[in-house]
Protein backbone atom coordinates (compact mmCIF):
# COMPACT_ATOMS: atom_id res chain seq x y z
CA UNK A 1 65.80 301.38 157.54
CA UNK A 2 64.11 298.56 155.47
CA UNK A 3 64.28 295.52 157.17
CA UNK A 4 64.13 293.05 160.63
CA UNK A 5 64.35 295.51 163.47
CA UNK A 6 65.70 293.93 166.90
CA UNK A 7 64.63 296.30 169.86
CA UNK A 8 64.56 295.73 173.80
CA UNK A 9 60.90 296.17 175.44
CA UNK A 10 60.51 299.09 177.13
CA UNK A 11 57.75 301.00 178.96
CA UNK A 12 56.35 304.13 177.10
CA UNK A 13 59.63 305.03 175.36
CA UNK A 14 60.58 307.81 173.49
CA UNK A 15 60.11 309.08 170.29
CA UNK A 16 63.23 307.28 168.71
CA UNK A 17 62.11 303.76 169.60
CA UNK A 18 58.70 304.49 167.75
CA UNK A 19 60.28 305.84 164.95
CA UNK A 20 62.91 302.82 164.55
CA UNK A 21 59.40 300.79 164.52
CA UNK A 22 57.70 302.75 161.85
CA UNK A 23 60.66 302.47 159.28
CA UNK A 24 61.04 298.37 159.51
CA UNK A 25 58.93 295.82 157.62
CA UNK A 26 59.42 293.31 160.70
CA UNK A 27 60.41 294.36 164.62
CA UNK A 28 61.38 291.93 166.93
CA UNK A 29 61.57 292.48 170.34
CA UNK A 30 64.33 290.85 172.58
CA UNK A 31 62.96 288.51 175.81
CA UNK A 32 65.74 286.34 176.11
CA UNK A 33 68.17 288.52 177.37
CA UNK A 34 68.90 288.95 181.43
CA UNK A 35 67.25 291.69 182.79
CA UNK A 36 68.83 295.37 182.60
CA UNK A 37 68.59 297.91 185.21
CA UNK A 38 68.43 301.25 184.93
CA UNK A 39 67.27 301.48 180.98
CA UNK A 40 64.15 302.12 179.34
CA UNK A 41 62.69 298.68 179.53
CA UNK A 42 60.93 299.80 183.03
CA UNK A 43 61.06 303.46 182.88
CA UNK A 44 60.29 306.73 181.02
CA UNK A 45 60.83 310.25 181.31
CA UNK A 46 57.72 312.78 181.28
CA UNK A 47 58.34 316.75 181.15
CA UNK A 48 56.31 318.15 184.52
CA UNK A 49 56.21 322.19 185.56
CA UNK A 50 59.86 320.92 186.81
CA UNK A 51 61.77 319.64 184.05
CA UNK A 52 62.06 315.77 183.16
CA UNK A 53 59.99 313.70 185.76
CA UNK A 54 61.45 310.07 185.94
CA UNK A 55 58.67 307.10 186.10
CA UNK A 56 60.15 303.51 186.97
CA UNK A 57 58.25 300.02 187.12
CA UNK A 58 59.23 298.51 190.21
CA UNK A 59 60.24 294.98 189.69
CA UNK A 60 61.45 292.01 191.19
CA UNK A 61 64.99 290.57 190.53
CA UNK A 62 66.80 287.32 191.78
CA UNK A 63 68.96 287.65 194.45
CA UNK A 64 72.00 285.64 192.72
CA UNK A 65 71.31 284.90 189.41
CA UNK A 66 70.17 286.97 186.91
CA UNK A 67 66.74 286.97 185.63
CA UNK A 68 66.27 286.96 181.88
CA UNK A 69 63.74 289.41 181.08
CA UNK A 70 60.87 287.09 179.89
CA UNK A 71 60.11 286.43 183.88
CA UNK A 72 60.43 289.47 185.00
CA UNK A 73 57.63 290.47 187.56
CA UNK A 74 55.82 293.83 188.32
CA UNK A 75 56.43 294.41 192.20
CA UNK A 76 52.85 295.74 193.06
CA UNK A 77 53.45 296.17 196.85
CA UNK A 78 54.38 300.02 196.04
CA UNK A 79 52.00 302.39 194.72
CA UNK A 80 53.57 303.36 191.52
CA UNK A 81 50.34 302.92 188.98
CA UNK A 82 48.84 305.70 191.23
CA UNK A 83 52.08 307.66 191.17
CA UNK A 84 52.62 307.02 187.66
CA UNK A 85 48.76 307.81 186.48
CA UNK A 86 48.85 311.07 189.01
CA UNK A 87 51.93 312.10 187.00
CA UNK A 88 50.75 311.94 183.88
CA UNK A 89 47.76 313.80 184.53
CA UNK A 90 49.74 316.81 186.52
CA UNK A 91 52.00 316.80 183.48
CA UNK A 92 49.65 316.50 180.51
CA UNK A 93 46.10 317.47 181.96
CA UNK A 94 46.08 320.84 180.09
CA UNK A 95 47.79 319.39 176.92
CA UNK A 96 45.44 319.07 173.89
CA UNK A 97 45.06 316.01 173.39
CA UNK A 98 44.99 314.41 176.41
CA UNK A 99 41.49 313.73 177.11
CA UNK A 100 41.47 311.45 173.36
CA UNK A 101 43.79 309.31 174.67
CA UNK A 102 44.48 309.01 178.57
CA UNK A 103 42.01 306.73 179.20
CA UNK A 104 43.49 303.65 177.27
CA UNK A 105 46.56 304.47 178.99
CA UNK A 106 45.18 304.22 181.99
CA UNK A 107 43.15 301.29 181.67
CA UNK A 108 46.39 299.52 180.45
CA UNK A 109 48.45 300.28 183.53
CA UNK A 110 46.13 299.53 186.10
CA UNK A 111 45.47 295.92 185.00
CA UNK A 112 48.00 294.31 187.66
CA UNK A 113 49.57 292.34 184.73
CA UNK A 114 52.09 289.98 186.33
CA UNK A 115 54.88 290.37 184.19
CA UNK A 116 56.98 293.93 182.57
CA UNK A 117 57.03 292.61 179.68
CA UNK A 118 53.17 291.76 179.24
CA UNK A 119 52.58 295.80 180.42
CA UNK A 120 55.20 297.33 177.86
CA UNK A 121 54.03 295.10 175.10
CA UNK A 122 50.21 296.34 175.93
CA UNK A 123 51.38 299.67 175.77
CA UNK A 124 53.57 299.57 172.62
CA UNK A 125 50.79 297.85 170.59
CA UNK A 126 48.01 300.84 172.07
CA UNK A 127 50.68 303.03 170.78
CA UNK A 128 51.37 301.53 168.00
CA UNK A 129 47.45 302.11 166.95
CA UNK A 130 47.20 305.55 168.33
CA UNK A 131 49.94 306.45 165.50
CA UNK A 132 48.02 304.45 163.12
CA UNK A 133 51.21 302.03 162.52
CA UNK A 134 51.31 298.53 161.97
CA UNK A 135 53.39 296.58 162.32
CA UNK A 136 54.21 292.83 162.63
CA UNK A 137 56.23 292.07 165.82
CA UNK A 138 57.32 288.93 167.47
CA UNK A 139 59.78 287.64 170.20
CA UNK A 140 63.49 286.65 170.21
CA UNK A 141 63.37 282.55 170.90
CA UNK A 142 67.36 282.49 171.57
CA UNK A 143 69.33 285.20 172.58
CA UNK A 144 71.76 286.66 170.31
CA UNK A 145 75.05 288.70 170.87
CA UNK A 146 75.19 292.56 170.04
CA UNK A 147 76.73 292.39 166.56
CA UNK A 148 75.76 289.53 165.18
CA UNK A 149 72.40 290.96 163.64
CA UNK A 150 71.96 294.37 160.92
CA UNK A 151 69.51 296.76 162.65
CA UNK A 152 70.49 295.89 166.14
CA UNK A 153 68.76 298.76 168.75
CA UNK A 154 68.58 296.90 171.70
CA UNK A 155 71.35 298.52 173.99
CA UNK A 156 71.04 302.03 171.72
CA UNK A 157 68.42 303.21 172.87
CA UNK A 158 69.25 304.23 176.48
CA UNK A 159 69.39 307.20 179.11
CA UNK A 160 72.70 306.39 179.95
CA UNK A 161 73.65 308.38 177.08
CA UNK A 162 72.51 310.94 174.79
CA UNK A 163 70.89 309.64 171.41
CA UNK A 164 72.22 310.46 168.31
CA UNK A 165 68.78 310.85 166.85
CA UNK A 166 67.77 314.40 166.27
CA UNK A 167 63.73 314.56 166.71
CA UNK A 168 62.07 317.89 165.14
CA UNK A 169 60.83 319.89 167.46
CA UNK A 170 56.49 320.71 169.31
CA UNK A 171 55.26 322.77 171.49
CA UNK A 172 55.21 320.98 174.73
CA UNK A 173 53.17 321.61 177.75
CA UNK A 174 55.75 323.14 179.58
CA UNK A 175 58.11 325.44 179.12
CA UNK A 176 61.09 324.80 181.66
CA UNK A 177 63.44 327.84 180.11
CA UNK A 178 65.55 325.15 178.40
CA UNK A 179 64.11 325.14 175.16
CA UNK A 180 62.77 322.04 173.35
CA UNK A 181 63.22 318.96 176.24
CA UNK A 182 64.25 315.39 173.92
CA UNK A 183 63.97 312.08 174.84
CA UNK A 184 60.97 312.11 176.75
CA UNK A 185 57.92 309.07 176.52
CA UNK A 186 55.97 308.95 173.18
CA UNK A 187 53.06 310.18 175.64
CA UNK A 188 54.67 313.42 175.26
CA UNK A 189 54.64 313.63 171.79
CA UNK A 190 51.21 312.20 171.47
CA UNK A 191 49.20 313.88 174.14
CA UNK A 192 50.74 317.65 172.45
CA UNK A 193 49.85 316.66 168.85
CA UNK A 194 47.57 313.67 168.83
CA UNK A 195 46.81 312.85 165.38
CA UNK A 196 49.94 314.46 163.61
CA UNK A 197 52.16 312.71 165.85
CA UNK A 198 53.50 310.13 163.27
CA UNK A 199 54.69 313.05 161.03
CA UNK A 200 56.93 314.11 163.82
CA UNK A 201 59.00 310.58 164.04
C-alpha cells in the first residue's frame, strides 16, 4: 500500500495500525476531527490470565460541543497510569521480552502529558523505533470527509467491529483456551517476540 496513509491517533494499537504504517511512504495522522468515544484513539486491549483486559485513557470532553481531538486533555484525577502500568506488568511480566522494553513504556506514560494526543504520538514514535521503522508522519491541518482521500484508515480501524486483517499467528503469554487472541496492543506482539516483531505485521 504505496502511498499517503491517513490514520486516527490512537494509544498502543494493534498490530494492524502498525502494519498500515510500515507499508506507506508518508502517514498522516488525523487531529482535526471531533473527538470519538469508544475507539482506539484512548484505549487498547492487552491479553491477561483472563482473556482481553481493556485499558482506557480517561479524558475530558465538553459538555455541549464537541471537542476536536487536537485539545483533547488527559483527566489525571483517576489513577489509570498506575492501573494501566500494573496491567501490563501482570500481563507481560513473564513474557520474553519484556524486561528490553517496559521501561520506555513506562517512562512515556507516566509523564502527565496534558494532552491524548501528545501521549499516543510519544508512544507510536517509541514504537515505531522498537520495530526499527521509519517513517515520516505529520498532522491533518483541515479536516477532510471519509472518502475523499485513497488510503483512508481512520474510522477502520476500530473495536466496534472485527478487522478484516488476518495477522499470522505467536505464542502469547497466555493461553485463555481460545486459541490465538487478535487485535490486541502492539505491546503484545512486541513484548512475545521483541526483535522479530516487524516480520509478523
Amino acid at each position: 500500500m504505496a502511498g499517503k496513509l491517513l490514520v486516527s491517533t490512537a494509544y498502543l494499537p494493534p498490530v494492524e495500525y502498525f502494519s498500515l504504517i510500515s507499508k506507506a511512504d508518508e502517514v498522516l495522522v488525523e487531529k482535526e476531527e471531533n473527538y470519538l468515544k469508544q475507539t482506539y484513539r484512548n484505549r487498547c486491549y492487552i491479553l491477561s490470565a483472563h482473556g482481553p483486559q481493556l485499558l482506557s485513557v480517561p479524558v475530558y470532553l465538553g459538555s455541549i460541543h464537541k471537542t476536536r481531538l487536537k485539545d483533547i486533555r488527559i483527566d489525571y484525577s483517576k489513577r489509570w497510569q498506575q492501573v494501566h502500568l500494573r496491567a501490563i506488568i501482570a500481563s507481560y511480566g513473564l513474557s520474553p521480552y519484556f524486561e528490553f522494553y517496559y521501561e520506555n513504556i513506562e517512562k512515556i506514560i507516566s509523564k502527565n502529558p496534558e494532552f491524548l494526543l501528545d501521549l499516543n504520538m510519544e508512544l507510536t514514535a517509541s514504537v515505531l523505533k522498537m520495530l526499527k521503522i521509519e517513517k515520516t508522519i505529520s498532522y491533518t491541518t483541515d479536516f477532510e470527509h471519509p472518502g475523499d482521500r485513497e488510503n483512508d484508515f481512520r474510522y477502520k480501524i476500530t473495536p466496534k467491529k472485527e478487522s478484516s486483517y488476518v495477522a499470522k499467528e505467536y505464542i502469547q503469554v497466555f493461553d485463555t483456551g481460545k486459541g490465538f487472541i487478535p487485535d490486541l496492543s502492539i505491546l503484545d506482539l512486541i513484548f512475545n517476540l521483541g526483535p522479530e516483531a516487524v516480520d509478523y505485521i
